[in-house]
PDB file of N, CA and C in Angstrom:
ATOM      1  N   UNK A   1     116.162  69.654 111.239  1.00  0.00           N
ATOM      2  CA  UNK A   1     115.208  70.721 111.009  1.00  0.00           C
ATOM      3  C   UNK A   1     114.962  71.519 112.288  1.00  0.00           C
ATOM      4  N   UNK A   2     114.647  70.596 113.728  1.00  0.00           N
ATOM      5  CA  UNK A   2     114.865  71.543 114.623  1.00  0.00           C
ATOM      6  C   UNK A   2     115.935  72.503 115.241  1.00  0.00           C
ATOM      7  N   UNK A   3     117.119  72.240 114.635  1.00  0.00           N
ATOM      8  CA  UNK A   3     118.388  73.117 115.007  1.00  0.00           C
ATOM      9  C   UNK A   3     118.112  74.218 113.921  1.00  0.00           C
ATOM     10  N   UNK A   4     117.652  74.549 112.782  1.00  0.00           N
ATOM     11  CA  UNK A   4     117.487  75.422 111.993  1.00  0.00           C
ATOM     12  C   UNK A   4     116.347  76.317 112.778  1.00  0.00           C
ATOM     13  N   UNK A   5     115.247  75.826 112.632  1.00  0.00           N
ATOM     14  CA  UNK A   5     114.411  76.799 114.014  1.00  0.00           C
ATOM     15  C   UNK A   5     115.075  77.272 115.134  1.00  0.00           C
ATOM     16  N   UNK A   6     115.320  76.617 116.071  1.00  0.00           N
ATOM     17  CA  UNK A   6     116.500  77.095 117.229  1.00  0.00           C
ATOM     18  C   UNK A   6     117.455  78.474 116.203  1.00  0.00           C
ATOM     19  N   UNK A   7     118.076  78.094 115.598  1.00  0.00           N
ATOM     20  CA  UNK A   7     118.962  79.310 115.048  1.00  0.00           C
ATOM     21  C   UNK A   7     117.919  80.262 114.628  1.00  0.00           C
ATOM     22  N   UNK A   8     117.100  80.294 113.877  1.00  0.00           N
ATOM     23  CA  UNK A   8     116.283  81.342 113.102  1.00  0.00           C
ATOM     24  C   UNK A   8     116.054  82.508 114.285  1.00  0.00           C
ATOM     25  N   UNK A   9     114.898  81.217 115.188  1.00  0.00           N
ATOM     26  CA  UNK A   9     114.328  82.064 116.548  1.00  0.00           C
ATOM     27  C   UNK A   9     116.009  83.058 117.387  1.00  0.00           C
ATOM     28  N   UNK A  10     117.015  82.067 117.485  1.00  0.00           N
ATOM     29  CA  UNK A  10     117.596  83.098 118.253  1.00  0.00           C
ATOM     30  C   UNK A  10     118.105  84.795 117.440  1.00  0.00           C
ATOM     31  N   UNK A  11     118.442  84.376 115.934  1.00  0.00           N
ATOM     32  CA  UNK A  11     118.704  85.373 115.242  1.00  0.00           C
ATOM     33  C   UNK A  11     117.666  86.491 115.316  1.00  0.00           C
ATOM     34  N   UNK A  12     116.576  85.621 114.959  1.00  0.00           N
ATOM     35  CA  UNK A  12     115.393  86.794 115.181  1.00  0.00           C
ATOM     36  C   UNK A  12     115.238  87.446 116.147  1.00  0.00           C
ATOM     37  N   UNK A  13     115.885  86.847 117.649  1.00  0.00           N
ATOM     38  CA  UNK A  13     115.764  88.039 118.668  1.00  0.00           C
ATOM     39  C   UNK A  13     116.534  89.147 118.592  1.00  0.00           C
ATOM     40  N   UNK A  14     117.692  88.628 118.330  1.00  0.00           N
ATOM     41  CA  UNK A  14     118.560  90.478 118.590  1.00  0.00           C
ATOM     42  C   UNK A  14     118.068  90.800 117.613  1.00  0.00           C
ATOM     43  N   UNK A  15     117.485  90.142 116.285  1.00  0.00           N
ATOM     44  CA  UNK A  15     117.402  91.387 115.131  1.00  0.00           C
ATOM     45  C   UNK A  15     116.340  92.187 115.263  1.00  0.00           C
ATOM     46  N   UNK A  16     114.937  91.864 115.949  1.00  0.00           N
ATOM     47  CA  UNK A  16     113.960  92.231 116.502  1.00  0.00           C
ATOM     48  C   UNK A  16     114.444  93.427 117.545  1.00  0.00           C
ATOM     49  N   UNK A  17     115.308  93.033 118.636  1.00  0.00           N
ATOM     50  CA  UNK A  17     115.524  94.150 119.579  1.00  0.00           C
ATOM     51  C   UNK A  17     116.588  95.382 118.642  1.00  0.00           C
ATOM     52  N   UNK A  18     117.614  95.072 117.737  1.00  0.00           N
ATOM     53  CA  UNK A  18     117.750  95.840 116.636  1.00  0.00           C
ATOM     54  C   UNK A  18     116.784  96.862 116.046  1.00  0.00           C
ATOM     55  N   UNK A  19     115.906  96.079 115.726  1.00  0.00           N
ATOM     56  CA  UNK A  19     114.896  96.934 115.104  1.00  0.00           C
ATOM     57  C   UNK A  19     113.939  98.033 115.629  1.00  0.00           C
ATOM     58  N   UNK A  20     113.987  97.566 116.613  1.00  0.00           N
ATOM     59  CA  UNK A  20     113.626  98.288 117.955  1.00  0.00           C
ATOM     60  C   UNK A  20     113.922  99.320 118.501  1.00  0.00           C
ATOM     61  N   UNK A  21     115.230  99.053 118.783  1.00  0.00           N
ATOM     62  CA  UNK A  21     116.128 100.167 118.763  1.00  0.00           C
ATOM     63  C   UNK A  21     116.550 101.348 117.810  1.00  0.00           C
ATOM     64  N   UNK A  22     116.446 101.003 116.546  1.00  0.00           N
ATOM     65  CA  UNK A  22     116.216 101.844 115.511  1.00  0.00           C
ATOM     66  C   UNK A  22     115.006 102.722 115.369  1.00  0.00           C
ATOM     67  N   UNK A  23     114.108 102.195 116.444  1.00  0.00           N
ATOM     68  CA  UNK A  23     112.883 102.789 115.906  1.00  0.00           C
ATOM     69  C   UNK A  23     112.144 102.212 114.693  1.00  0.00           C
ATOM     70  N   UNK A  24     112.764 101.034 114.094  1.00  0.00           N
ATOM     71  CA  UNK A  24     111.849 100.388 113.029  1.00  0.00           C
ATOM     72  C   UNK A  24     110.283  99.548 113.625  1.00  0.00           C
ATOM     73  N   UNK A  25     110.376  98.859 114.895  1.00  0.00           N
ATOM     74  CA  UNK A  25     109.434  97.971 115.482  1.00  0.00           C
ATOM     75  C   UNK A  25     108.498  98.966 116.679  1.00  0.00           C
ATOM     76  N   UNK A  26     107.759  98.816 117.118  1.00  0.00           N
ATOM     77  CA  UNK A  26     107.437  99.192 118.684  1.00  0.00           C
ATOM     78  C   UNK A  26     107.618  98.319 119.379  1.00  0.00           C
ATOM     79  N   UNK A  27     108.284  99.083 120.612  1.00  0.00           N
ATOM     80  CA  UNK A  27     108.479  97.991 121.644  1.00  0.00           C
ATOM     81  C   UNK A  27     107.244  97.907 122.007  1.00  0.00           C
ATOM     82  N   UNK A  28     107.000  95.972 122.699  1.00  0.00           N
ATOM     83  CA  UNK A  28     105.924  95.365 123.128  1.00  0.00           C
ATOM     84  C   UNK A  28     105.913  95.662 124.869  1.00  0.00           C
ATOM     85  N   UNK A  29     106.560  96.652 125.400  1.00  0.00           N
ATOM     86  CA  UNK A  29     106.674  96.872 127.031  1.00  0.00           C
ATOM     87  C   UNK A  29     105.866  98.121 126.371  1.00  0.00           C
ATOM     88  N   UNK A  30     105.926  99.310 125.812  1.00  0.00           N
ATOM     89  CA  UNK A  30     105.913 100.482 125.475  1.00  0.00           C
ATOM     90  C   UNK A  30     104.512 100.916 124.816  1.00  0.00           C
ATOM     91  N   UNK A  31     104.646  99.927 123.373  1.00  0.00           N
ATOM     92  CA  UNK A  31     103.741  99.962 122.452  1.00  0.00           C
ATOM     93  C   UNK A  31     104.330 101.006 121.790  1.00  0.00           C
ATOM     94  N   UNK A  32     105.176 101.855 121.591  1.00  0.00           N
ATOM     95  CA  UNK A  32     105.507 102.858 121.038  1.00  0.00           C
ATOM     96  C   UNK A  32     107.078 102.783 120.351  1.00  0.00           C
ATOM     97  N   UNK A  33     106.966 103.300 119.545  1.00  0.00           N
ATOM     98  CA  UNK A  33     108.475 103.441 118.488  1.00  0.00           C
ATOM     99  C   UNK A  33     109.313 104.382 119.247  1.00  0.00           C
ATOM    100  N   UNK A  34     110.717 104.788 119.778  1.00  0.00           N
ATOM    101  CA  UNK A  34     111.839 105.341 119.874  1.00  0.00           C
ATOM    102  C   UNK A  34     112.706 104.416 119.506  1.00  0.00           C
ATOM    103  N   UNK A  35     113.932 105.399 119.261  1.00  0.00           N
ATOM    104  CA  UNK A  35     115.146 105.186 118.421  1.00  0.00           C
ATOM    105  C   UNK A  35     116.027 105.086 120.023  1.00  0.00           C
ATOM    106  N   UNK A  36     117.132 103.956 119.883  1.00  0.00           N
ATOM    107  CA  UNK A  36     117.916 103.807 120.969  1.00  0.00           C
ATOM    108  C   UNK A  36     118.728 102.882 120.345  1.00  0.00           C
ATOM    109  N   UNK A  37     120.182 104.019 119.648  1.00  0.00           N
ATOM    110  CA  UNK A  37     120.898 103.430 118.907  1.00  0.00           C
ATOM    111  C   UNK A  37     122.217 102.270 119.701  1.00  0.00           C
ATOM    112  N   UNK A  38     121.979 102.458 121.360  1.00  0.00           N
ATOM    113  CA  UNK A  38     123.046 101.710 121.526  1.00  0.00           C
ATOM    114  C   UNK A  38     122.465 100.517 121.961  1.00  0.00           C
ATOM    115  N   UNK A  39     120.895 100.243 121.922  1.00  0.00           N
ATOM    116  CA  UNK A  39     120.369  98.936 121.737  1.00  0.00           C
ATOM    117  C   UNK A  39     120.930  98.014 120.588  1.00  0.00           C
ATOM    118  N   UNK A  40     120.601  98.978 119.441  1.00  0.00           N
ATOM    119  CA  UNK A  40     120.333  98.702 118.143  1.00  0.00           C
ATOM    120  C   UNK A  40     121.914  98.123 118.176  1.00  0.00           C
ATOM    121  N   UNK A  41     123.097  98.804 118.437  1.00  0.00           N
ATOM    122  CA  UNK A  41     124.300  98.574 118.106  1.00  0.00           C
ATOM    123  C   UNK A  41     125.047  97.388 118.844  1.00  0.00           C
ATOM    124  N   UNK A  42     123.877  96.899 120.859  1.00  0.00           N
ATOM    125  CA  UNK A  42     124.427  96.157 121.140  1.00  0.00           C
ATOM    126  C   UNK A  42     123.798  95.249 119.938  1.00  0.00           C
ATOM    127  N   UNK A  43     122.983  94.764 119.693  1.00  0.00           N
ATOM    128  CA  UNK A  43     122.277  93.704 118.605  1.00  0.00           C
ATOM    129  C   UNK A  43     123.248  93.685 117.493  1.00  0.00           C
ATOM    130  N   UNK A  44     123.651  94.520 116.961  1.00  0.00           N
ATOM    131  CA  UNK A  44     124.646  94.009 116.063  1.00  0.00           C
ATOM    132  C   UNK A  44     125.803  93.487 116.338  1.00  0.00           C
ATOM    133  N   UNK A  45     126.407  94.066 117.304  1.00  0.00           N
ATOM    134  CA  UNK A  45     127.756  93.459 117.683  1.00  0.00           C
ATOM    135  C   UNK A  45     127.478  91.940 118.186  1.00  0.00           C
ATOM    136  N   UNK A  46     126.276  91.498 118.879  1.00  0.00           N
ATOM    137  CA  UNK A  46     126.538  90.505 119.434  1.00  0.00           C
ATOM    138  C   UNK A  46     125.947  89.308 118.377  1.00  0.00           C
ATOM    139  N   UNK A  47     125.394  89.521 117.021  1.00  0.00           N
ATOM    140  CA  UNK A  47     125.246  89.401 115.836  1.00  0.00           C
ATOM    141  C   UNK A  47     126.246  88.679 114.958  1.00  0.00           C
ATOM    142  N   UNK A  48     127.192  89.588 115.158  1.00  0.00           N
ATOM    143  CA  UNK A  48     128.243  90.208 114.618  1.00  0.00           C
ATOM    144  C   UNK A  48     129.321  88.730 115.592  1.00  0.00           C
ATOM    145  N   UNK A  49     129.405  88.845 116.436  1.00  0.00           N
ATOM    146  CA  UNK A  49     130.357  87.537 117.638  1.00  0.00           C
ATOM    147  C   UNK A  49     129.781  85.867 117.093  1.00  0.00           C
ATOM    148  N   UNK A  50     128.460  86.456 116.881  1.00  0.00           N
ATOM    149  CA  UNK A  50     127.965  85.210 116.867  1.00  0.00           C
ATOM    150  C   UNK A  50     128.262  84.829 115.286  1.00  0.00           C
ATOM    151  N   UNK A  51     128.545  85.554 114.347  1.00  0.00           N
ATOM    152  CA  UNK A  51     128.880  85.232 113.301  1.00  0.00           C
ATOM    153  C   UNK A  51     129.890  84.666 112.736  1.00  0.00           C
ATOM    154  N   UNK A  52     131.134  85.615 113.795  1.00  0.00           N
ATOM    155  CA  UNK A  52     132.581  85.227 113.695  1.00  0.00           C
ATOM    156  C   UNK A  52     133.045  83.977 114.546  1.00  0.00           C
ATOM    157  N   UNK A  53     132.182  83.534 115.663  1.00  0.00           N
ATOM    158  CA  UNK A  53     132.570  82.362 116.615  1.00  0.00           C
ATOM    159  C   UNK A  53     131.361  81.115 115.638  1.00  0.00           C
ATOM    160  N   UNK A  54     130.625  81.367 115.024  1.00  0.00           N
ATOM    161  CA  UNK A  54     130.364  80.270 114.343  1.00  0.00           C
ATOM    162  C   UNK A  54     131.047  80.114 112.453  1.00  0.00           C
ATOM    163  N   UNK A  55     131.789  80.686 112.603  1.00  0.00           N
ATOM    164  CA  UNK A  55     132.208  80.351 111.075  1.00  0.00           C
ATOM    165  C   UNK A  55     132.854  79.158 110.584  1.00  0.00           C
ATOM    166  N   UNK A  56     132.224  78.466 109.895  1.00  0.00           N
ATOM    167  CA  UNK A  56     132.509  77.314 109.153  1.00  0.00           C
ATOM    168  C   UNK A  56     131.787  76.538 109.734  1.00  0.00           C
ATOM    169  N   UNK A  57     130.733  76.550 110.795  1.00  0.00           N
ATOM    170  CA  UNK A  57     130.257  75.644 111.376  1.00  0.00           C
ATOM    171  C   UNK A  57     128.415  75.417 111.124  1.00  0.00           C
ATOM    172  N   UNK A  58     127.931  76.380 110.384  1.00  0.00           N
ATOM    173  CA  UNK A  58     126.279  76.989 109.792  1.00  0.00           C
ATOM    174  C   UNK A  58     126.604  76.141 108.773  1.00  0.00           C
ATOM    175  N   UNK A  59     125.282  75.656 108.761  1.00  0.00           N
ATOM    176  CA  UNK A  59     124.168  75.534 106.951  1.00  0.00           C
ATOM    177  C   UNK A  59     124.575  76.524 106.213  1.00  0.00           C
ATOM    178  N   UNK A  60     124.280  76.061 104.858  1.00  0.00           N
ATOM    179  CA  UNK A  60     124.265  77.683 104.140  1.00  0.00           C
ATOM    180  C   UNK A  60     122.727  77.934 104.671  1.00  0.00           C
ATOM    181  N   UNK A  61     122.217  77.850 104.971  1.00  0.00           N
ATOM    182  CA  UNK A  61     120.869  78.569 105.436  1.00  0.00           C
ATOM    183  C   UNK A  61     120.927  79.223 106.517  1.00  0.00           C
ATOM    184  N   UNK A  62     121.298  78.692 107.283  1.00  0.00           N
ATOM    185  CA  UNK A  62     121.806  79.352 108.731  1.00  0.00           C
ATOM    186  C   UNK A  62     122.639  80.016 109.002  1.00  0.00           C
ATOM    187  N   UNK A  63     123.777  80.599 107.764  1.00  0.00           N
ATOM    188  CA  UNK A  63     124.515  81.421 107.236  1.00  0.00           C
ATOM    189  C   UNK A  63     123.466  82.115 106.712  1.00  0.00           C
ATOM    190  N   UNK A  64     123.315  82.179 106.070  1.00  0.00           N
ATOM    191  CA  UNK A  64     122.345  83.417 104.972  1.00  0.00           C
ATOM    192  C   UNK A  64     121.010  83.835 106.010  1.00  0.00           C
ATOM    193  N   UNK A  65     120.593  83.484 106.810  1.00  0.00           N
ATOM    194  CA  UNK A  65     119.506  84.289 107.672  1.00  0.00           C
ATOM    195  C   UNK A  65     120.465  85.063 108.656  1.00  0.00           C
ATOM    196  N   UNK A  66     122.010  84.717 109.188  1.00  0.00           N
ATOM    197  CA  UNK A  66     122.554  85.517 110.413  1.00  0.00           C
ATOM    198  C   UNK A  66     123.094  86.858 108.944  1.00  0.00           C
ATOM    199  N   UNK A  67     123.598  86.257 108.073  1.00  0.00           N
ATOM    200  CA  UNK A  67     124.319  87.689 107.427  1.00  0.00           C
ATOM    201  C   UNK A  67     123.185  88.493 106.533  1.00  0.00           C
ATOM    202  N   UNK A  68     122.072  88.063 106.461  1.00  0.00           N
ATOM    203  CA  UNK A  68     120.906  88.767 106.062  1.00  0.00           C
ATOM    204  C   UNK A  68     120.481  89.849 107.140  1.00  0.00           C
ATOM    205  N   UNK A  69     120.621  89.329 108.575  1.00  0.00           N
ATOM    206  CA  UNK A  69     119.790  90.338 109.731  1.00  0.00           C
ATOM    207  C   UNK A  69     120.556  91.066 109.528  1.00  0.00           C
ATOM    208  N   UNK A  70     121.999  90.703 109.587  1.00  0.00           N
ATOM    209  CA  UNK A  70     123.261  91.567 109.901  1.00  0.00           C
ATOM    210  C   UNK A  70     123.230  92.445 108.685  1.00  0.00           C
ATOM    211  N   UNK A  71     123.070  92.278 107.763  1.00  0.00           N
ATOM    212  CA  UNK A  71     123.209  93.673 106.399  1.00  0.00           C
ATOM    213  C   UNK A  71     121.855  94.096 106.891  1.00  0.00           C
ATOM    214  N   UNK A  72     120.459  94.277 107.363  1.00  0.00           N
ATOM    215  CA  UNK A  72     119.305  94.497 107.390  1.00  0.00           C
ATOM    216  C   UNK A  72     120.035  95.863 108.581  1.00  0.00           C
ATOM    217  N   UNK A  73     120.355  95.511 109.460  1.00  0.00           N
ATOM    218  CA  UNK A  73     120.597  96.006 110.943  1.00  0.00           C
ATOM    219  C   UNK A  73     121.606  97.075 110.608  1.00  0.00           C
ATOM    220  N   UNK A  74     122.454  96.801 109.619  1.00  0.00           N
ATOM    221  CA  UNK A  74     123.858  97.613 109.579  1.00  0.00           C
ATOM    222  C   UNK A  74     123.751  98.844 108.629  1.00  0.00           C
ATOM    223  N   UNK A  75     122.861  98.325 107.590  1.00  0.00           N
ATOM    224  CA  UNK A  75     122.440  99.430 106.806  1.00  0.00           C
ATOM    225  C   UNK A  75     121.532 100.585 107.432  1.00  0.00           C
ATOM    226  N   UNK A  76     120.900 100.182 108.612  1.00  0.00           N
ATOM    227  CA  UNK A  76     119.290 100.362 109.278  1.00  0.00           C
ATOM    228  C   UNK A  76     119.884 101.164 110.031  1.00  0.00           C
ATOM    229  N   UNK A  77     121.387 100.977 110.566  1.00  0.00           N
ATOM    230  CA  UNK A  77     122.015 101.999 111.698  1.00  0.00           C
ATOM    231  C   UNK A  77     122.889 103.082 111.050  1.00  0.00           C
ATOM    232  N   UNK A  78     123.535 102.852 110.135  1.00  0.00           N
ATOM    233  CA  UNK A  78     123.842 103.715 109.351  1.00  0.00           C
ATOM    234  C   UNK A  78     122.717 104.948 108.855  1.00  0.00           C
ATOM    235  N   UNK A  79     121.692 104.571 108.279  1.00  0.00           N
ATOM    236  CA  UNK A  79     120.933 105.132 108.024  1.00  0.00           C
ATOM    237  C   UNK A  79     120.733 106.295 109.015  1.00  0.00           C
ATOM    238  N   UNK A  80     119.893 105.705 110.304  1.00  0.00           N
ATOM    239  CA  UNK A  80     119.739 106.361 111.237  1.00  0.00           C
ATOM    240  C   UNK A  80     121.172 107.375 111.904  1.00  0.00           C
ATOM    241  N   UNK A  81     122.157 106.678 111.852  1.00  0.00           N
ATOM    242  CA  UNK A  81     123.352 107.971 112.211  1.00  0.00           C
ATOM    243  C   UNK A  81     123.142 109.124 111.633  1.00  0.00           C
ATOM    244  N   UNK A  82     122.914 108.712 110.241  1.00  0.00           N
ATOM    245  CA  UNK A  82     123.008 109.613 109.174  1.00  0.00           C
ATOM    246  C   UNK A  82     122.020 110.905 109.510  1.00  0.00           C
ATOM    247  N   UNK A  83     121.045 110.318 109.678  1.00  0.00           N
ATOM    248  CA  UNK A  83     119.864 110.976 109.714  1.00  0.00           C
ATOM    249  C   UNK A  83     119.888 111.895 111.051  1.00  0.00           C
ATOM    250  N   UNK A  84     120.545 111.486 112.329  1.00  0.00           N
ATOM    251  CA  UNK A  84     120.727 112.119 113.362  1.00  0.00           C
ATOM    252  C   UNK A  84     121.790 113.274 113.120  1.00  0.00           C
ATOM    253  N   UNK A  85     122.908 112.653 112.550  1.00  0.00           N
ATOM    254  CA  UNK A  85     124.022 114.083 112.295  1.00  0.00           C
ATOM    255  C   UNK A  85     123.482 114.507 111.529  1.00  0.00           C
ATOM    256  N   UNK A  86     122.428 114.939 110.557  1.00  0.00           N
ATOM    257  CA  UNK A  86     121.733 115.517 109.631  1.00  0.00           C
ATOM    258  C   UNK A  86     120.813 116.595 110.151  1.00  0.00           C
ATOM    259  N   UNK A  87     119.846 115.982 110.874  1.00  0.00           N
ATOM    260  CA  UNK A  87     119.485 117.005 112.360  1.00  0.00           C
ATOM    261  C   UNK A  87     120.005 117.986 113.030  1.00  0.00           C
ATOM    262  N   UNK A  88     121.287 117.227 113.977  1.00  0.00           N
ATOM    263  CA  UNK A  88     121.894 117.575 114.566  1.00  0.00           C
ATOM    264  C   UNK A  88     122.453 119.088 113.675  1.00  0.00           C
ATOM    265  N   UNK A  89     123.055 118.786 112.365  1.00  0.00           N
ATOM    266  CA  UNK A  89     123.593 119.931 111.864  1.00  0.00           C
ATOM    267  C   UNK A  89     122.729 120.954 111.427  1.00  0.00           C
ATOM    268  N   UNK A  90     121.549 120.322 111.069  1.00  0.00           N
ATOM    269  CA  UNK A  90     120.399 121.769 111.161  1.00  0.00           C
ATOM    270  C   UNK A  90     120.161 122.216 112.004  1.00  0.00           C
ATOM    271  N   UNK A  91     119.427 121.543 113.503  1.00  0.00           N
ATOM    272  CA  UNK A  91     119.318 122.443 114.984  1.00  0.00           C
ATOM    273  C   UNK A  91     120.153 123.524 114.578  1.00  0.00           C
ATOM    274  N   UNK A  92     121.646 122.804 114.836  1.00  0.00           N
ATOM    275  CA  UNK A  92     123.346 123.947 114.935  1.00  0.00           C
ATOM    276  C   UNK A  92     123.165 125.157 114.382  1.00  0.00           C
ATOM    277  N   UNK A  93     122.565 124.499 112.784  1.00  0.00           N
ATOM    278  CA  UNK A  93     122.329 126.017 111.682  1.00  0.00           C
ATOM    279  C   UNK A  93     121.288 127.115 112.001  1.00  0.00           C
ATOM    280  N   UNK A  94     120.130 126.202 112.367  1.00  0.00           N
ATOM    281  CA  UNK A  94     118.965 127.126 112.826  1.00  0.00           C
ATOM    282  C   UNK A  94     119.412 127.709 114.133  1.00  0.00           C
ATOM    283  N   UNK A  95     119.549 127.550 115.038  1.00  0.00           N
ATOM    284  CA  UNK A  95     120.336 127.699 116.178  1.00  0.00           C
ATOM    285  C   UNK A  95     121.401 129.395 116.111  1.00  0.00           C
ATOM    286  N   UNK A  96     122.399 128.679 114.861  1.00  0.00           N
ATOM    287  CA  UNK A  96     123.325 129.677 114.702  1.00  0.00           C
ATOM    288  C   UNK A  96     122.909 131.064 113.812  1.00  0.00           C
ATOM    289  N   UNK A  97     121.673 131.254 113.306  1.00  0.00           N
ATOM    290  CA  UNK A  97     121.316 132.296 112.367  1.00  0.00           C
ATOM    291  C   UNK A  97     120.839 132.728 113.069  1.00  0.00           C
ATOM    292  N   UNK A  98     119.888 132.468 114.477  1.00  0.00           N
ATOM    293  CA  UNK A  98     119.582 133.412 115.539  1.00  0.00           C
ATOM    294  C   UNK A  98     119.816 134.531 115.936  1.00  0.00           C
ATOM    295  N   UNK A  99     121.095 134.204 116.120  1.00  0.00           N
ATOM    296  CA  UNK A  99     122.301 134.894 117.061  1.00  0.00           C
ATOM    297  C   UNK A  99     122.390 136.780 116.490  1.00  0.00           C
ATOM    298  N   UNK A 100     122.065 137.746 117.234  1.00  0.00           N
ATOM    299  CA  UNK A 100     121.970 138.991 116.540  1.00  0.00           C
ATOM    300  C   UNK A 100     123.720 139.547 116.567  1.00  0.00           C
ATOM    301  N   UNK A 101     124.174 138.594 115.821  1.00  0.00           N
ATOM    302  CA  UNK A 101     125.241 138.994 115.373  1.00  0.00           C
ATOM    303  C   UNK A 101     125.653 139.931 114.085  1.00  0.00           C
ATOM    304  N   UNK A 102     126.747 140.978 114.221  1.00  0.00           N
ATOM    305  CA  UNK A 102     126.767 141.925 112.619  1.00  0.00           C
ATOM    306  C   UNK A 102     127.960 141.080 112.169  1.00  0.00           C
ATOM    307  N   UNK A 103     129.410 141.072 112.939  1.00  0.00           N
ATOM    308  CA  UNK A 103     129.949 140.470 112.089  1.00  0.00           C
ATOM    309  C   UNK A 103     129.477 139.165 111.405  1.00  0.00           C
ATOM    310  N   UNK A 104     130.123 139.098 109.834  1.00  0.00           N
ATOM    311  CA  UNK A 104     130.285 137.904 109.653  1.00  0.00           C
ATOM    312  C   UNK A 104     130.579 136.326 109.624  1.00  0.00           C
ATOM    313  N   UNK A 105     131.480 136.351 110.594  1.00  0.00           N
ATOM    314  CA  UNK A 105     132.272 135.104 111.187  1.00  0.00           C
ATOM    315  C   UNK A 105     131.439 134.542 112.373  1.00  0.00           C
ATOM    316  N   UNK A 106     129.835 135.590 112.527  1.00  0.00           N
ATOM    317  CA  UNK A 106     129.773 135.025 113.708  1.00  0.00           C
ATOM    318  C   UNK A 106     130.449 134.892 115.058  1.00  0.00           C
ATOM    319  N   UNK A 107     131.256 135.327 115.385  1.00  0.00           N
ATOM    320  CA  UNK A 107     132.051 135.661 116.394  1.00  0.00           C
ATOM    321  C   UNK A 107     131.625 136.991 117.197  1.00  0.00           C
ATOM    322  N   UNK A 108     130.903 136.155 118.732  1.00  0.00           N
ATOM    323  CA  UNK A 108     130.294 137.279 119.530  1.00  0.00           C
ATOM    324  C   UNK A 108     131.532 138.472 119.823  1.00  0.00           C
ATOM    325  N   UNK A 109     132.605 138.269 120.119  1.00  0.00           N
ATOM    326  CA  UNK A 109     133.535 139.247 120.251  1.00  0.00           C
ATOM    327  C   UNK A 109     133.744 140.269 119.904  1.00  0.00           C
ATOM    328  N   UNK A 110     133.667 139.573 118.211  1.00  0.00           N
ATOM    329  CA  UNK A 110     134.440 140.944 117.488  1.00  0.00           C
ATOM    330  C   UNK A 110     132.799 141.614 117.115  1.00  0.00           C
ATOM    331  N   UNK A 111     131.715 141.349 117.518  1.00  0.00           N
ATOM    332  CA  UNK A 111     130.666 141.833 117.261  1.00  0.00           C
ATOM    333  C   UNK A 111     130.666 143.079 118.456  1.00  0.00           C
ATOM    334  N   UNK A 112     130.778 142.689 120.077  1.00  0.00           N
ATOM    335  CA  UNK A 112     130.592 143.528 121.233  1.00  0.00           C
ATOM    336  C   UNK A 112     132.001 144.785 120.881  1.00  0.00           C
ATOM    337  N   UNK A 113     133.267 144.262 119.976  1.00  0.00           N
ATOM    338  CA  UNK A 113     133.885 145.184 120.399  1.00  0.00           C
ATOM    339  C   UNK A 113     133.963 146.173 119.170  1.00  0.00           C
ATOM    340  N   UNK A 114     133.179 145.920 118.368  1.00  0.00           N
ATOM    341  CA  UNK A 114     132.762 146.960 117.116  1.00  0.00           C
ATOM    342  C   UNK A 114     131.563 147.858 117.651  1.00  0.00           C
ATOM    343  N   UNK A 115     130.819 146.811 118.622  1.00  0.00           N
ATOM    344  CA  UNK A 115     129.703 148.396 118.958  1.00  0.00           C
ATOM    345  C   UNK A 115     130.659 149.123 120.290  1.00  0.00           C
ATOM    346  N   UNK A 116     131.056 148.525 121.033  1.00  0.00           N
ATOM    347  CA  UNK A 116     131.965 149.594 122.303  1.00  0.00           C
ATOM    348  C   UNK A 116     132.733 150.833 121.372  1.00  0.00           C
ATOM    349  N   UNK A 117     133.506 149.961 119.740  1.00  0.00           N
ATOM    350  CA  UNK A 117     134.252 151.427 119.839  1.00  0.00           C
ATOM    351  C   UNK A 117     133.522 152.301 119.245  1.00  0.00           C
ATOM    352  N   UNK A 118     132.077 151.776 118.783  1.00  0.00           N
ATOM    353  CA  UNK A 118     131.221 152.523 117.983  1.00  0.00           C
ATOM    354  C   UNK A 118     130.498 153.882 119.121  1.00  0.00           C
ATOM    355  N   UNK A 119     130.258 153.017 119.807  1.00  0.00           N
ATOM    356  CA  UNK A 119     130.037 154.561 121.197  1.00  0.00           C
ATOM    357  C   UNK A 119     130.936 154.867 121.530  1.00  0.00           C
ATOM    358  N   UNK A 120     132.399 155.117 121.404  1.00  0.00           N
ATOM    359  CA  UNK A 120     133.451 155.692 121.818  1.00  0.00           C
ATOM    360  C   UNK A 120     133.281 157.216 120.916  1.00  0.00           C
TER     361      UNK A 120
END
């Protein structure tokens, strides 16, 4: 029973600093939530080692709490990618409708050289 605690507690740390990193927890240095996905991603990978260097050797219990954090964490970072290139591509859009461009393509070029020959 005490080697099952020992495993739980260590799982629970990276999945905790995981979560953390996602921005799901506040950090306890901070008190405050940010997202810091290559926390989050070391926690999985090393998750992830610890899963593949113990195989065949776990409880089923001690199996099912490491591949539980690990789908919790993997879905949790996905998510968050998602959500960042999702952003990311609106800034771009809002960003790009700014631009007092006439042509269509957006292309400053052919915009400067339609007004030059326009004052010609």
């Amino acid at each position: 029973m005490v080697g099952i605690m020992r495993w739980e507690e260590l799982v629970q740390q990276f999945y905790t600093q995981g979560m953390i990193g996602l921005g799901k927890l506040h950090n306890p240095l901070t008190g405050q939530t940010q997202v810091d996905l290559r926390l989050a991603k070391i926690s999985i990978e090393v998750l992830a080692l610890l899963e593949e260097k113990t195989q065949g050797n776990l409880s089923e219990t001690e199996k099912r709490i490491l591949q539980d954090a690990l789908h919790v964490l993997r879905v949790n970072y996905a998510l968050e990618k998602e959500r960042q290139a999702q952003q990311a591509a609106q800034t771009s859009a809002e960003s790009g409708s700014d631009s007092p461009s006439s042509d269509p393509s957006g292309s400053p070029e052919a915009s400067s050289s339609s007004e030059s020959s326009a004052e010609q």
